[in-house]
PDB file of N, CA and C in Angstrom:
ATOM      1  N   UNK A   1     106.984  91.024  96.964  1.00  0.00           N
ATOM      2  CA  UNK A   1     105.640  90.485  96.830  1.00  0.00           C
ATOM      3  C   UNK A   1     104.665  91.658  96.693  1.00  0.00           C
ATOM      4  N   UNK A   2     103.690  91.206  95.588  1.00  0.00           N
ATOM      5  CA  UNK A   2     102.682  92.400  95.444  1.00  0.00           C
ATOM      6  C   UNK A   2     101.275  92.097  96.065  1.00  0.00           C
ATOM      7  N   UNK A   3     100.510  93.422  96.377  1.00  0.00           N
ATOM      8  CA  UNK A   3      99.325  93.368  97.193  1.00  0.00           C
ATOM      9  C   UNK A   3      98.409  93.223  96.367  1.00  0.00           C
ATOM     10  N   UNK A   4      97.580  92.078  96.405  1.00  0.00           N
ATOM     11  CA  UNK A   4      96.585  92.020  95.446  1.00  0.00           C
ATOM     12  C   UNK A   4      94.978  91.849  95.667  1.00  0.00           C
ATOM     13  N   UNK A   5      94.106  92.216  95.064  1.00  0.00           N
ATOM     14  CA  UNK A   5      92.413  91.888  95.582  1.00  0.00           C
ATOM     15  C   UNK A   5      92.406  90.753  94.374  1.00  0.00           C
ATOM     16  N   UNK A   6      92.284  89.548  95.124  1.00  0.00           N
ATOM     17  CA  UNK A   6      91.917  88.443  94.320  1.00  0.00           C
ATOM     18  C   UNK A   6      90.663  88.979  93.380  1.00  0.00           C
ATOM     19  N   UNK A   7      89.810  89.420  93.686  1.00  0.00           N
ATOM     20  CA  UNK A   7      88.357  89.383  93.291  1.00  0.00           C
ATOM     21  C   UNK A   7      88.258  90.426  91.974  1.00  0.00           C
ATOM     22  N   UNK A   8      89.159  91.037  91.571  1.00  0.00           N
ATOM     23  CA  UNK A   8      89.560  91.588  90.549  1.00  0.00           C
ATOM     24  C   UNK A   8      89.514  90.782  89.068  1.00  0.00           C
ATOM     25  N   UNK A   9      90.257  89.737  89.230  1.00  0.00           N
ATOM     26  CA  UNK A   9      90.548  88.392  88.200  1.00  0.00           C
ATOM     27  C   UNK A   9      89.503  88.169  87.820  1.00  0.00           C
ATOM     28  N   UNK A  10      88.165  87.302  89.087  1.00  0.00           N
ATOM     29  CA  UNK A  10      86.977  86.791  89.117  1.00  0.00           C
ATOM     30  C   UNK A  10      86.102  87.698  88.495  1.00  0.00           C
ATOM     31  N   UNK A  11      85.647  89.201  88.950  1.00  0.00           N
ATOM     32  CA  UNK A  11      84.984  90.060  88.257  1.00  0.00           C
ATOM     33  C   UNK A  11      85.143  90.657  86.994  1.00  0.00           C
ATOM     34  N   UNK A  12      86.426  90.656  86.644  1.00  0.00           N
ATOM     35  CA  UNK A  12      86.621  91.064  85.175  1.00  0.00           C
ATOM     36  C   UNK A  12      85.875  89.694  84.329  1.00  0.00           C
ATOM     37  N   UNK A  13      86.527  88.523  85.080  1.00  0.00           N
ATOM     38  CA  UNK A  13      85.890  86.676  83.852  1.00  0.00           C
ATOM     39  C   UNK A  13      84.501  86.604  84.027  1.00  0.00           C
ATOM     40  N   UNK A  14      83.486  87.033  85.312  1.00  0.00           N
ATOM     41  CA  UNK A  14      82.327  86.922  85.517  1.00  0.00           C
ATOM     42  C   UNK A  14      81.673  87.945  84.607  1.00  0.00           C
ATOM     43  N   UNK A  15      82.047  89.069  84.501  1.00  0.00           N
ATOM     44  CA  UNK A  15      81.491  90.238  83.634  1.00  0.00           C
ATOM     45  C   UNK A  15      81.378  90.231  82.478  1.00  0.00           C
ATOM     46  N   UNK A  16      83.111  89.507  82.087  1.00  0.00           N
ATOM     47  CA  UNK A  16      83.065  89.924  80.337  1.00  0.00           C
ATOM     48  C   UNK A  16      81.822  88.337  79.792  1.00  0.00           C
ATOM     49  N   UNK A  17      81.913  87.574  80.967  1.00  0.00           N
ATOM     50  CA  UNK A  17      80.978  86.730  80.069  1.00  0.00           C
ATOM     51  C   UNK A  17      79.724  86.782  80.346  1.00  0.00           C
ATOM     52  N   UNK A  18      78.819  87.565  81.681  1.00  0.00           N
ATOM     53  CA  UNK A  18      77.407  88.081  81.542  1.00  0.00           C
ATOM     54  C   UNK A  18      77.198  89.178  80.622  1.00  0.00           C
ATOM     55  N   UNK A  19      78.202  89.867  80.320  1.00  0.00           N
ATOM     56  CA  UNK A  19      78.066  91.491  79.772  1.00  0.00           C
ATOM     57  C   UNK A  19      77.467  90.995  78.008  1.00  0.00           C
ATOM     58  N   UNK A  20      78.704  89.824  77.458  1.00  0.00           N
ATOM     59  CA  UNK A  20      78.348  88.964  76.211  1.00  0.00           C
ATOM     60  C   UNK A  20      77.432  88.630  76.016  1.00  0.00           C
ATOM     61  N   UNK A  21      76.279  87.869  77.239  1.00  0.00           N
ATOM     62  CA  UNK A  21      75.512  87.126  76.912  1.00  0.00           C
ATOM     63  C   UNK A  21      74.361  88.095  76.727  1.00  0.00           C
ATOM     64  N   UNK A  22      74.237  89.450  77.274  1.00  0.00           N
ATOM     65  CA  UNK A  22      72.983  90.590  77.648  1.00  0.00           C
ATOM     66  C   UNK A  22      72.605  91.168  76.256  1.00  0.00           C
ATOM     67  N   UNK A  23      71.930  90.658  75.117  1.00  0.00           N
ATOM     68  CA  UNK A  23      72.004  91.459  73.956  1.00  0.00           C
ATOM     69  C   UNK A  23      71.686  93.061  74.215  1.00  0.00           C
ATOM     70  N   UNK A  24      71.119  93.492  75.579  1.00  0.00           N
ATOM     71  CA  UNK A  24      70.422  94.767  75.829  1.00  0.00           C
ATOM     72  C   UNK A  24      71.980  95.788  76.300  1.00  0.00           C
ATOM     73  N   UNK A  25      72.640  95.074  76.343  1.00  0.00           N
ATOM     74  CA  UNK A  25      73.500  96.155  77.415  1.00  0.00           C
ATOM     75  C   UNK A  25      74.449  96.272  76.671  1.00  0.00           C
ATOM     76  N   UNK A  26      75.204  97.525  76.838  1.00  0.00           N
ATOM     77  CA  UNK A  26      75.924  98.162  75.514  1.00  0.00           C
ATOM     78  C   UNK A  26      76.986  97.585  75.708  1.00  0.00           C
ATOM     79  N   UNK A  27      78.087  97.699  74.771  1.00  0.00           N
ATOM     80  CA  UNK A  27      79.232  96.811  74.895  1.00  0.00           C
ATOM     81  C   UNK A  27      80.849  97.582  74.810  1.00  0.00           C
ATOM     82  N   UNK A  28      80.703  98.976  75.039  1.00  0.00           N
ATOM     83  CA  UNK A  28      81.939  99.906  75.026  1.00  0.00           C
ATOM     84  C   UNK A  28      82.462  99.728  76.449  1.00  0.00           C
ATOM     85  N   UNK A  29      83.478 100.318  76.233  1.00  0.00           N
ATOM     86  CA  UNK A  29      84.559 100.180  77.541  1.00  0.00           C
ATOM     87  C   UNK A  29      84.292 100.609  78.843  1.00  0.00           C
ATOM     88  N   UNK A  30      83.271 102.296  78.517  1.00  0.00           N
ATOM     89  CA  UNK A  30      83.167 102.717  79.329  1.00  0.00           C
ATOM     90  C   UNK A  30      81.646 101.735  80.343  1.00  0.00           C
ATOM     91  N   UNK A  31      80.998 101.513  79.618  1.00  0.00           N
ATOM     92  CA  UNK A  31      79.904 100.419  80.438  1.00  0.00           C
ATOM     93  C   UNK A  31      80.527  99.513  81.041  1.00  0.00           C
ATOM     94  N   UNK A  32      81.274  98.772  80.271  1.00  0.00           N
ATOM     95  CA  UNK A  32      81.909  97.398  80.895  1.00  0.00           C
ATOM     96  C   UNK A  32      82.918  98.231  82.133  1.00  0.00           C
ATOM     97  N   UNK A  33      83.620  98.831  82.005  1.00  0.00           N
ATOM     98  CA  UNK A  33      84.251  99.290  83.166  1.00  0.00           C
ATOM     99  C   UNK A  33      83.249  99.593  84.305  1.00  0.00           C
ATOM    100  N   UNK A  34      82.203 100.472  84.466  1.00  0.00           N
ATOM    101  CA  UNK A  34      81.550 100.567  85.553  1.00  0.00           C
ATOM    102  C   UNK A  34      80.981  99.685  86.042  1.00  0.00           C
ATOM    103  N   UNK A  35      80.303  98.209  84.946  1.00  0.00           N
ATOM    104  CA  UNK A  35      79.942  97.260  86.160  1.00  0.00           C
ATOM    105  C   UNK A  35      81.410  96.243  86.646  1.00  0.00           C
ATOM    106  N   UNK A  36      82.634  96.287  86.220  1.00  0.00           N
ATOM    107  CA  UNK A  36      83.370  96.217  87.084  1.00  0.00           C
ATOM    108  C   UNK A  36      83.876  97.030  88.660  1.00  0.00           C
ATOM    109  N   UNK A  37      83.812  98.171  88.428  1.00  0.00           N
ATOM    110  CA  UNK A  37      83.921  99.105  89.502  1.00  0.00           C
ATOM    111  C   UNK A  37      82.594  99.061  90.275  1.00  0.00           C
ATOM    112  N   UNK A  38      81.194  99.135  89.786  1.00  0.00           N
ATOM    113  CA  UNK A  38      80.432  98.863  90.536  1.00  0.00           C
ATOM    114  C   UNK A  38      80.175  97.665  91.433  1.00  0.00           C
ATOM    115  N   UNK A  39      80.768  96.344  90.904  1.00  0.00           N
ATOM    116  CA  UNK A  39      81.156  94.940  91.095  1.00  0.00           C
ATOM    117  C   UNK A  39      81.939  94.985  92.406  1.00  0.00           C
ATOM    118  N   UNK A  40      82.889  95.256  92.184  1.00  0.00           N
ATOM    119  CA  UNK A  40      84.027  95.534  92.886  1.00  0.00           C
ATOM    120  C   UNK A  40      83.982  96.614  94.094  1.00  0.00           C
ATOM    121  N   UNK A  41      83.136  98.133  94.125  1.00  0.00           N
ATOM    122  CA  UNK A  41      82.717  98.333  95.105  1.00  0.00           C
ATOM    123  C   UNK A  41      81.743  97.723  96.206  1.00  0.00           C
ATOM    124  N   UNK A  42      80.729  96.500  95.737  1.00  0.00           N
ATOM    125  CA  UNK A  42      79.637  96.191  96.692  1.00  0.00           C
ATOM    126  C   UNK A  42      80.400  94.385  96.957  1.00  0.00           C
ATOM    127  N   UNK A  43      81.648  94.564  96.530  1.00  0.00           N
ATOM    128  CA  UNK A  43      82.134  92.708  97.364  1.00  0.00           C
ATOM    129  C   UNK A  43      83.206  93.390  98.117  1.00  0.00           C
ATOM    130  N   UNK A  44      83.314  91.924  99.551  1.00  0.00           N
ATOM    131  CA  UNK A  44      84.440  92.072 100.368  1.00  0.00           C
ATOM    132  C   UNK A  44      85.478  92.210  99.693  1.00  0.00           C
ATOM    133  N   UNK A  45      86.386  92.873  99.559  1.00  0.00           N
ATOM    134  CA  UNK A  45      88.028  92.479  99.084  1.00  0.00           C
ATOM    135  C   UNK A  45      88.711  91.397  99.779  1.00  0.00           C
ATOM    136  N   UNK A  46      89.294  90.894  98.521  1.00  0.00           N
ATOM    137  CA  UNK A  46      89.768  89.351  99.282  1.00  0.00           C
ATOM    138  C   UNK A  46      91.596  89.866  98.905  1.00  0.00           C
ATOM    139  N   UNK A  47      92.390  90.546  99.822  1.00  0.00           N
ATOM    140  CA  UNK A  47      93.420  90.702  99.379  1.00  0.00           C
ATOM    141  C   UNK A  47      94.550  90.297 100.024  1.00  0.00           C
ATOM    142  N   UNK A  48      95.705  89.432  99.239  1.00  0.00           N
ATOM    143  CA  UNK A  48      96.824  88.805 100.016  1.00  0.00           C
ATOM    144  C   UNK A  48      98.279  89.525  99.689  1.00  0.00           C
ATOM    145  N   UNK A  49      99.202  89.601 100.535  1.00  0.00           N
ATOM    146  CA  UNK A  49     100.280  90.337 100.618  1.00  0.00           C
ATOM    147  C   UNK A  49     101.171  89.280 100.286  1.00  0.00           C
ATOM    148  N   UNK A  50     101.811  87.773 101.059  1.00  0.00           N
ATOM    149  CA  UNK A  50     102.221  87.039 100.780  1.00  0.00           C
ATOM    150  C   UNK A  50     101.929  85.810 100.360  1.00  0.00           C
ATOM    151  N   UNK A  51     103.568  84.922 100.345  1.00  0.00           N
ATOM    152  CA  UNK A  51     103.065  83.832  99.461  1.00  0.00           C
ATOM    153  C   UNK A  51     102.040  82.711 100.234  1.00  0.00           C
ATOM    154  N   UNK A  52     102.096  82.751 101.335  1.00  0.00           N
ATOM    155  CA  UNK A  52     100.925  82.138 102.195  1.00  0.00           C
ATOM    156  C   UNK A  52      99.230  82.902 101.592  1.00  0.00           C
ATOM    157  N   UNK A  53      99.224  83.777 102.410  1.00  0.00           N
ATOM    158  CA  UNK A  53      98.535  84.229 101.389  1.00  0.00           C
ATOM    159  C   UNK A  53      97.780  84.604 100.456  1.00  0.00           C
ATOM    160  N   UNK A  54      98.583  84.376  99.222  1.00  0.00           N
ATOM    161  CA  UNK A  54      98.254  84.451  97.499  1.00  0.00           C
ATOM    162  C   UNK A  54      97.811  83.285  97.759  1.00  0.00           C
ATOM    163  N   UNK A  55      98.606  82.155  98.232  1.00  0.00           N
ATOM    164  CA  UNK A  55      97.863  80.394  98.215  1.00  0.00           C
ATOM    165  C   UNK A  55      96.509  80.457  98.498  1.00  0.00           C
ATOM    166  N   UNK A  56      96.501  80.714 100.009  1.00  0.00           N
ATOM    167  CA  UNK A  56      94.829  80.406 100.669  1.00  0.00           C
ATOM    168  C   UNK A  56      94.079  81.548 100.201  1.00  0.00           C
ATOM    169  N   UNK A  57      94.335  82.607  99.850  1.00  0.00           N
ATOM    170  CA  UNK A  57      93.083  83.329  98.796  1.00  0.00           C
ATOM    171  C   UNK A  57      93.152  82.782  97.793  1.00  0.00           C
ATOM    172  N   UNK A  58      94.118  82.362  96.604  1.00  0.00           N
ATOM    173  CA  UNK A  58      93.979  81.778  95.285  1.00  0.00           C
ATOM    174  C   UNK A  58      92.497  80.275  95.785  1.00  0.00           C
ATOM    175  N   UNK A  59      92.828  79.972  96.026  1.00  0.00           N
ATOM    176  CA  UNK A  59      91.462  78.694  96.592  1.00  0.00           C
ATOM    177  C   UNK A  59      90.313  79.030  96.764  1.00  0.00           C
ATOM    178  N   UNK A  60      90.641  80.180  97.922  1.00  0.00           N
ATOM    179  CA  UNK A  60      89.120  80.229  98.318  1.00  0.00           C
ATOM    180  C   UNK A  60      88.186  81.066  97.077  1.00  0.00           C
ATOM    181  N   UNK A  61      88.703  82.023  96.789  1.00  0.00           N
ATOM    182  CA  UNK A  61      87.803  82.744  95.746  1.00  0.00           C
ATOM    183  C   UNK A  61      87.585  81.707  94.173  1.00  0.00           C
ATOM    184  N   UNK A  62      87.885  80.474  94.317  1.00  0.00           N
ATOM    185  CA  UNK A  62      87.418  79.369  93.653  1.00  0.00           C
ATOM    186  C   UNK A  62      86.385  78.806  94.119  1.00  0.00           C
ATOM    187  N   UNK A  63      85.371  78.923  95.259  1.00  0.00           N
ATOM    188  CA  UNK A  63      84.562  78.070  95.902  1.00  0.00           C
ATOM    189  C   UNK A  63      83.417  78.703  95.334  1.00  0.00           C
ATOM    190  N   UNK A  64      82.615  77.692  95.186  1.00  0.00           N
ATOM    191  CA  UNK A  64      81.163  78.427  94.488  1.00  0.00           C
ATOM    192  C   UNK A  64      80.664  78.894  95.204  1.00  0.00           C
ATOM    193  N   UNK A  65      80.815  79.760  96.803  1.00  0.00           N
ATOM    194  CA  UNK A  65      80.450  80.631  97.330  1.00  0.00           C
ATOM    195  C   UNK A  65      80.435  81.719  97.071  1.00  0.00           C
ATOM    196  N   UNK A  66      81.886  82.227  96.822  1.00  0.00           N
ATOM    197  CA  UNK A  66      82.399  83.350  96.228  1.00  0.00           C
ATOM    198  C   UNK A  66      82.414  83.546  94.605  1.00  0.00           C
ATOM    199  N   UNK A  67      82.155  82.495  93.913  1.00  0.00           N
ATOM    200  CA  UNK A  67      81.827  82.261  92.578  1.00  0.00           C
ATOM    201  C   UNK A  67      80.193  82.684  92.673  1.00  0.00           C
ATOM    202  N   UNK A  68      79.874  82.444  93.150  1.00  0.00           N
ATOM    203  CA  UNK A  68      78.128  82.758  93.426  1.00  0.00           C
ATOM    204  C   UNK A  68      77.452  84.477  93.424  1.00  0.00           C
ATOM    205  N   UNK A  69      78.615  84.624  95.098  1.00  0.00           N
ATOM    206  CA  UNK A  69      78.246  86.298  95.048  1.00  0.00           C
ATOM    207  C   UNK A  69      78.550  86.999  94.043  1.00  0.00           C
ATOM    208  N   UNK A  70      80.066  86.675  93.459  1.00  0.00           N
ATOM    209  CA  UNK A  70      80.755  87.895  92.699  1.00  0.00           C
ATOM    210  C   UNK A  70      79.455  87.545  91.529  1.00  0.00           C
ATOM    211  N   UNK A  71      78.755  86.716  90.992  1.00  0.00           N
ATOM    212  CA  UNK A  71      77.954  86.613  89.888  1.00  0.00           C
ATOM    213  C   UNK A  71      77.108  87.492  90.504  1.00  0.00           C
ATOM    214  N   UNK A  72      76.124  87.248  91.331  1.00  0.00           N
ATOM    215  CA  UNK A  72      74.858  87.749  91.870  1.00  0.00           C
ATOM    216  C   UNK A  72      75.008  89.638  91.718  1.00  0.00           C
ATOM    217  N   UNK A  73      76.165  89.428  92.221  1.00  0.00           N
ATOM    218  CA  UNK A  73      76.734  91.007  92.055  1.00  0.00           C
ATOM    219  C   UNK A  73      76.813  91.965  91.048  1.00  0.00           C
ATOM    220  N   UNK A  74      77.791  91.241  89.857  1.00  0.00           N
ATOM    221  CA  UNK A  74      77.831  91.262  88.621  1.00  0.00           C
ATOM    222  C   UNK A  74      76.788  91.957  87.730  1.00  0.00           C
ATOM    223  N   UNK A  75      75.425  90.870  87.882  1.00  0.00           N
ATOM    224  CA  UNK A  75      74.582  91.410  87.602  1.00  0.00           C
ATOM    225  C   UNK A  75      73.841  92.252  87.919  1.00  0.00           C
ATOM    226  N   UNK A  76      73.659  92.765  89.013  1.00  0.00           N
ATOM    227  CA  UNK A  76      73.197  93.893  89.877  1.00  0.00           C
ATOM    228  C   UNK A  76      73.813  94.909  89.151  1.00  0.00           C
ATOM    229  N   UNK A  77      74.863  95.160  88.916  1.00  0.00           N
ATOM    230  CA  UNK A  77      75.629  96.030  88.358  1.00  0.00           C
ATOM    231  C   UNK A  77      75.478  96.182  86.998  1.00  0.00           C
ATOM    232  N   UNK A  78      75.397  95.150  86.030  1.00  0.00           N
ATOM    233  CA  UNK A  78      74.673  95.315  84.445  1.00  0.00           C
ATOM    234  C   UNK A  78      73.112  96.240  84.669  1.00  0.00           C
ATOM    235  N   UNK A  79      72.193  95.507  85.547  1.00  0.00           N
ATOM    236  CA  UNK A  79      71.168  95.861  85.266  1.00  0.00           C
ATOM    237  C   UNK A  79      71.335  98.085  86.127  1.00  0.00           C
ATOM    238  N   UNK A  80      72.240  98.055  86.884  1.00  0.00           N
ATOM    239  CA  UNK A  80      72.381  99.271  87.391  1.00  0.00           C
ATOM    240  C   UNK A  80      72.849  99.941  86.603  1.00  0.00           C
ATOM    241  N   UNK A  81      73.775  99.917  85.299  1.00  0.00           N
ATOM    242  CA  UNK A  81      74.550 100.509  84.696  1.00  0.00           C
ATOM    243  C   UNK A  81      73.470 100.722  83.378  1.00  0.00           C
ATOM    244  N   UNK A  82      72.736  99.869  82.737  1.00  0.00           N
ATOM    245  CA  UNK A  82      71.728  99.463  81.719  1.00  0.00           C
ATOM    246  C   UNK A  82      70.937 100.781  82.123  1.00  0.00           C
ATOM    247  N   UNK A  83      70.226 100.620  83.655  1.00  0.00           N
ATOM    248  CA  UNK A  83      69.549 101.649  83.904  1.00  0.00           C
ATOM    249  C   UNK A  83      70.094 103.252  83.632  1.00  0.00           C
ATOM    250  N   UNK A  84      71.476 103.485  83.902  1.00  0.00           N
ATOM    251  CA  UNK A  84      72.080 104.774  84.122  1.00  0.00           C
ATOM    252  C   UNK A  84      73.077 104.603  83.455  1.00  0.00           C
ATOM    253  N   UNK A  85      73.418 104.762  82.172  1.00  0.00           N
ATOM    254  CA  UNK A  85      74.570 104.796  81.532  1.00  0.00           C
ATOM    255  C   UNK A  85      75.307 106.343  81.781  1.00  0.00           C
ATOM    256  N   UNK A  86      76.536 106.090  81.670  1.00  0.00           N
ATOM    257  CA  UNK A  86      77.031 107.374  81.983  1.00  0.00           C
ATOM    258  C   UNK A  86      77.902 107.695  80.652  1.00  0.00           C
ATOM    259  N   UNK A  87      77.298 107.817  79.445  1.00  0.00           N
ATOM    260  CA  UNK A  87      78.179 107.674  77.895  1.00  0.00           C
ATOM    261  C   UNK A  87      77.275 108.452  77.745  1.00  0.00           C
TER     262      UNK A  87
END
């Protein structure tokens, strides 16, 4: 069994589709990668080892709680990266 941060999945699907919608914010790899990493540094890690688990994290990071932050986040991170590109 592998160790995983659920919130990985969620932030890459939350990103690539705010990053699309931003006509302002550039669209190379290296941008899109930092507001993932920036994403991903300012949320809890939600990470499961087994198959128990993978189950009860696979769920919860479905709840529009955690659907909520990782967005709120997301964007924090476009508009942080917009500000300071590092290209």
């Amino acid at each position: 069994m592998e160790v995983k941060n659920y919130l990985e999945d969620i932030v890459l699907r939350i990103a690539d589709t705010l990053v699309k919608k931003d006509e302002d914010f550039c669209k190379c790899e290296h941008c899109r990668a930092d507001v993932i990493t920036y994403s991903l540094n300012h949320l809890k890690p939600k990470y499961a080892s087994n198959i128990k688990g993978h189950a009860l994290t696979a769920v919860d990071i479905e709840s529009e709680q955690i659907q909520a932050e990782v967005t709120v986040q997301v964007l924090k991170a476009i508009e942080q990266v917009k500000k300071h590109p590092h290209h």
